[in-house]
Each structure stands twice: as structure tokens, then as C-alpha cells.
Protein backbone atom coordinates (compact mmCIF):
# COMPACT_ATOMS: atom_id res chain seq x y z
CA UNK A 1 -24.84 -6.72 15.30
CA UNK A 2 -23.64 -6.84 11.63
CA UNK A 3 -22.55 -10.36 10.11
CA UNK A 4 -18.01 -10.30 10.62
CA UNK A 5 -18.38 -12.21 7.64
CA UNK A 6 -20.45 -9.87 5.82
CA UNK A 7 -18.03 -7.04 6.50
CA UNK A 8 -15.46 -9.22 5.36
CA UNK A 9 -16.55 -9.27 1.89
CA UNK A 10 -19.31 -7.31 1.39
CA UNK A 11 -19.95 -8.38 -2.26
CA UNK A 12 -19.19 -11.93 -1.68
CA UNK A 13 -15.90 -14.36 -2.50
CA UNK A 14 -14.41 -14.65 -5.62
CA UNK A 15 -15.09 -17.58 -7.39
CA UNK A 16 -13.94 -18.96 -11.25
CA UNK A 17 -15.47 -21.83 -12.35
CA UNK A 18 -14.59 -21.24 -16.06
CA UNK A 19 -13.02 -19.57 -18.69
CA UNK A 20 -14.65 -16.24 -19.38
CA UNK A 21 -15.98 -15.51 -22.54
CA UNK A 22 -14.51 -12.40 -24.74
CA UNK A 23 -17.41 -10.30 -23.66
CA UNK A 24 -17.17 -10.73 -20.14
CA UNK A 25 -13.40 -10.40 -20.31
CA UNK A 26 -13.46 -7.17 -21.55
CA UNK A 27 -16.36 -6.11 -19.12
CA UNK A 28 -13.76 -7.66 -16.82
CA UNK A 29 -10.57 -5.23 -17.65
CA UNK A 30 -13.31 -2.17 -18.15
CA UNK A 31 -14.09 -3.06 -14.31
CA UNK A 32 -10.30 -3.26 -13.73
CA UNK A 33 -9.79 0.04 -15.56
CA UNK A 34 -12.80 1.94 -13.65
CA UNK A 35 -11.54 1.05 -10.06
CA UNK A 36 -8.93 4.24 -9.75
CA UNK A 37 -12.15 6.72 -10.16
CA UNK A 38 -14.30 4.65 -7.69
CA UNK A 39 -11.59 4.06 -5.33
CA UNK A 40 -11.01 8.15 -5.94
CA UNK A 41 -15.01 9.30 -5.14
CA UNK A 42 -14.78 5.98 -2.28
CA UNK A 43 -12.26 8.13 0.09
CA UNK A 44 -13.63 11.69 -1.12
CA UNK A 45 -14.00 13.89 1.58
CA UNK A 46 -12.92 11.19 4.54
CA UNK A 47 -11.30 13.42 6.99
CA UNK A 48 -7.89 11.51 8.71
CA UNK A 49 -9.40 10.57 11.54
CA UNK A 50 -12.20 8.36 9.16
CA UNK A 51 -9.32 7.31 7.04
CA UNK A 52 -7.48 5.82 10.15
CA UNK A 53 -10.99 3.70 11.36
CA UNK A 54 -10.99 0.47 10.52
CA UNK A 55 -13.31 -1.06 7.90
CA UNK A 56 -14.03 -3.87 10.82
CA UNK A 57 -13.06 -5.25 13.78
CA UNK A 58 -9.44 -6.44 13.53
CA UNK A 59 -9.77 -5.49 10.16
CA UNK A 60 -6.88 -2.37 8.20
CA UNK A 61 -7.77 1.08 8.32
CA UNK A 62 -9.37 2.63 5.02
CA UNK A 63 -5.71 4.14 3.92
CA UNK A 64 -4.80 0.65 4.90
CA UNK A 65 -6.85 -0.47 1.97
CA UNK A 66 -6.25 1.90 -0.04
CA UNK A 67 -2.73 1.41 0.36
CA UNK A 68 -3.07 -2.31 -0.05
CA UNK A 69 -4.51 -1.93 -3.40
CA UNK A 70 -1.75 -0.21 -4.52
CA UNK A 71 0.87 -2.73 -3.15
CA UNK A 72 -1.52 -5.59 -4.20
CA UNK A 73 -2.02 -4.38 -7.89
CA UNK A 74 1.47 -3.60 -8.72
CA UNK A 75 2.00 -7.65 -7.53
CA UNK A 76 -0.92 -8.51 -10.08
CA UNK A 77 0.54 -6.27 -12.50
CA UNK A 78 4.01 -7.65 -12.60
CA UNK A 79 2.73 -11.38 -12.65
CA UNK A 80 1.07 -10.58 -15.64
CA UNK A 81 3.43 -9.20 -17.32
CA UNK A 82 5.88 -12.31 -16.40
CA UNK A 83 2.92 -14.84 -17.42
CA UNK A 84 3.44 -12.96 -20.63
CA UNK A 85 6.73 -13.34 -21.26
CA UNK A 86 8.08 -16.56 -19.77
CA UNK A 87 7.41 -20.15 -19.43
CA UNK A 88 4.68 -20.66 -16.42
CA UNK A 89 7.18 -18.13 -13.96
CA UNK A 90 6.55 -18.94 -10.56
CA UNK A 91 5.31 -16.00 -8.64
CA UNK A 92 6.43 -14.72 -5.42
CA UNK A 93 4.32 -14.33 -2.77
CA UNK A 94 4.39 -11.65 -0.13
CA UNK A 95 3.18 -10.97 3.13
CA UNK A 96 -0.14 -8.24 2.51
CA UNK A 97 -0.87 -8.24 6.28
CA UNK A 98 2.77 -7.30 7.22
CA UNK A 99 3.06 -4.87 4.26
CA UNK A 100 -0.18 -3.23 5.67
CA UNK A 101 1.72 -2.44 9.02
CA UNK A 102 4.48 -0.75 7.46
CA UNK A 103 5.18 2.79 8.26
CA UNK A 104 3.74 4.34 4.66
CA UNK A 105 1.01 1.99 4.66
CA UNK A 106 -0.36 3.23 7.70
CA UNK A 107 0.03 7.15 7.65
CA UNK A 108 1.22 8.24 4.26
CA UNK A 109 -1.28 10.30 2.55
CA UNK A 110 -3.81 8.30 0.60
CA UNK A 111 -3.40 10.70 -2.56
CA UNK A 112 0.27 8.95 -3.45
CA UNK A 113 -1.74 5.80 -3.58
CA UNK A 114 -5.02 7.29 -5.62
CA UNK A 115 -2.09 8.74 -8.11
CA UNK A 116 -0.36 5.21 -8.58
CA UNK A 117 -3.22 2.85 -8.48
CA UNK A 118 -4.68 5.30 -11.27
CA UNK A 119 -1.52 5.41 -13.77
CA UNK A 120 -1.29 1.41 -13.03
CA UNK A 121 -4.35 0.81 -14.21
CA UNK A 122 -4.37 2.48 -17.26
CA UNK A 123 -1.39 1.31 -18.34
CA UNK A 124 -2.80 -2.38 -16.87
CA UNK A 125 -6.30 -1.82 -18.87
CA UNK A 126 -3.80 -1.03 -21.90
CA UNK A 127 -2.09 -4.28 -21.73
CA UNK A 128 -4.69 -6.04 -21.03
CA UNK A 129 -7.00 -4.71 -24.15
CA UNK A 130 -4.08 -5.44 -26.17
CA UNK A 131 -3.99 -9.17 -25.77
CA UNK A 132 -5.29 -11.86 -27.92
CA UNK A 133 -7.85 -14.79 -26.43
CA UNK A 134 -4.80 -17.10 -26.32
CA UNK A 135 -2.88 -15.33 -24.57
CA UNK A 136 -5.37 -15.35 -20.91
CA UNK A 137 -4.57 -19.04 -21.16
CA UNK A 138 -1.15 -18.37 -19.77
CA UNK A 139 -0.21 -19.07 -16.67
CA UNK A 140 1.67 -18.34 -13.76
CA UNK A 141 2.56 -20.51 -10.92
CA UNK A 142 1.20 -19.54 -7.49
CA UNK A 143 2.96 -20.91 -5.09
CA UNK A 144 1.20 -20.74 -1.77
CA UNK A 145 -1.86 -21.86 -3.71
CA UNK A 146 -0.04 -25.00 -4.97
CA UNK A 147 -1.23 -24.21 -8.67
CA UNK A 148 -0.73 -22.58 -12.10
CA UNK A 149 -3.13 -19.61 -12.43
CA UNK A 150 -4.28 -18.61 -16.27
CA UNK A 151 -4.34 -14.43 -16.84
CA UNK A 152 -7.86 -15.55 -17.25
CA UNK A 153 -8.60 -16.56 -13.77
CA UNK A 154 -6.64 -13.15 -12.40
CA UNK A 155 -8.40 -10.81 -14.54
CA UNK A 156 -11.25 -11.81 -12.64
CA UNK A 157 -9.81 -12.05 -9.62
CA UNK A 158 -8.64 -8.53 -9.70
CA UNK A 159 -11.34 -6.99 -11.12
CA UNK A 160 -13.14 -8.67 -8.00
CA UNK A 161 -10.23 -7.64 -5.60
CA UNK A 162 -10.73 -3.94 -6.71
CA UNK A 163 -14.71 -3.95 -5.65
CA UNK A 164 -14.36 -5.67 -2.83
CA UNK A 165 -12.01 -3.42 -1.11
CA UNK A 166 -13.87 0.01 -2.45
CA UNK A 167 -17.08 -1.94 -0.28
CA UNK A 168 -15.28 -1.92 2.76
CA UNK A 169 -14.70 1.20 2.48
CA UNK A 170 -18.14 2.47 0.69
CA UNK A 171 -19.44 0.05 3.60
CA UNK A 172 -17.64 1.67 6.30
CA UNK A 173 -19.41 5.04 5.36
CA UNK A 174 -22.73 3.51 4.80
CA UNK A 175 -22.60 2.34 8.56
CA UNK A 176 -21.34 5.29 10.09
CA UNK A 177 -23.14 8.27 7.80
CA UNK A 178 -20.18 9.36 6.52
């Protein structure tokens, strides 16, 4: 029997410990800018039936994901921007696991999703090539996590967030031959 926890996050739990330097912050928003092609080739092929399994037990279906990273990227996207342009804004939270069981997140064609998550990023990876050092010392405040949050920290955090949901589904397929 596979590991729940190891299906959970199949490359591990984000962690930041530090500031990153320049060159791993721009390996960072490259990572951030590849995810729309690897999320693209990740679903390639699945059939709706495999796009409607779920990545794990009690766990969203792949269009689920793919859907998530859409909602959960235009969140990340916005913050920035607001960490950007105001005084340490404070963020608002929303309910992923409730969006997720929303009627579009759980049968609208995964293509509308592939589209936006690919012209968000490019315009994110834009921004976020654009910005000085100084400016990934900006924060927003987080309010369910009790804390500010530097652009630093979230770069990596997304970047993270976009490889660990492309493994469940990359996962997924590994497991059942797909």
C-alpha cells in the first residue's frame, strides 16, 4: 500500500528558511513560468473518465487540480501585485477545498484552465522578471497564517505549489499506466 502521505506531496513540503539568492530567484520564476507547458503535457491525452479519478483517497480529481491551480494562482497573482503597491495589504483568504466543489471546478473542461493558467503566468513571469532585489522584501499579510509573507517567500512557494500539484497528477498516471 502506497505511503497517504507520500501521495500527498509527492515532492515533499515546502519549506523557506531564507532569503533566496538572485540566482535561485530567477530559477525560481523560470520554474513559475514553465508550469503552464508541464501542467499542459501532465493532462495530455487523459480521457474524462481519468480526469474525474482522484489523485488519492479523499483527495480532488485531476481537473480538480488543475482547476485549483488556476483559482490558486490568480490568488498568488493578485497578492503580489497588492504587496507591490501598498503598505503590507492584508490578504484575503479563501476556502480552496470549497472552491474545488464548485460546479466548474468539477466538470468544466480542463482546456479553459490550461488557457488561463498559461496567459497568467506569462504575464506573472513578466512581472516578476521585472522587479528589483528590494522589491521580494515586500510583504503581504497572511492572515490565517498570523504573519507578513515577503514576495520572496511566495515565489518559492508557488513555484513549489505548481510541481507539486503536476506530481499528483504525473503520479496518478505513474500508478495506474496511464
Amino acid at each position: 500500500m502506497t505511503d497517504l502521505n507520500a501521495l500527498k506531496f509527492p515532492i515533499g513540503e515546502f519549506t523557506y528558511d531564507e532569503a533566496y539568492s538572485a540566482e535561485e530567484r530567477s530559477r525560481l520564476i523560470n520554474e513559475i513560468a514553465a508550469a503552464p507547458a508541464q501542467l499542459r503535457a501532465a493532462v495530455e491525452g487523459l480521457n474524462e473518465g481519468q480526469l474525474d479519478t482522484q489523485y488519492r483517497p479523499d483527495g480532488w480529481t485531476l481537473r480538480q487540480v488543475v482547476h485549483h491551480l488556476a483559482d490558486s494562482h490568480i490568488n498568488s497573482y493578485i497578492r503580489f501585485r497588492l504587496a507591490l503597491t501598498e503598505d503590507e495589504p492584508s490578504i484575503r483568504p479563501y476556502f480552496e477545498d470549497r472552491w474545488a466543489r464548485l460546479e466548474d471546478a468539477q466538470h468544466a473542461p480542463v482546456e479553459l484552465s490550461l488557457t488561463l493558467v498559461g496567459a497568467l503566468h506569462e504575464r506573472w513571469a513578466l512581472l516578476l522578471h521585472s522587479l528589483e532585489d528590494s522589491h521580494f522584501q515586500m510583504t503581504y499579510f497572511h492572515p490565517e497564517a498570523a504573519r507578513a509573507i515577503s514576495l520572496d517567500e511566495a515565489v518559492g512557494t508557488y513555484a513549489w505549489h505548481g510541481k507539486h500539484h503536476i506530481a499528483h497528477i504525473t503520479s496518478l498516471r505513474e500508478r495506474e499506466g496511464w
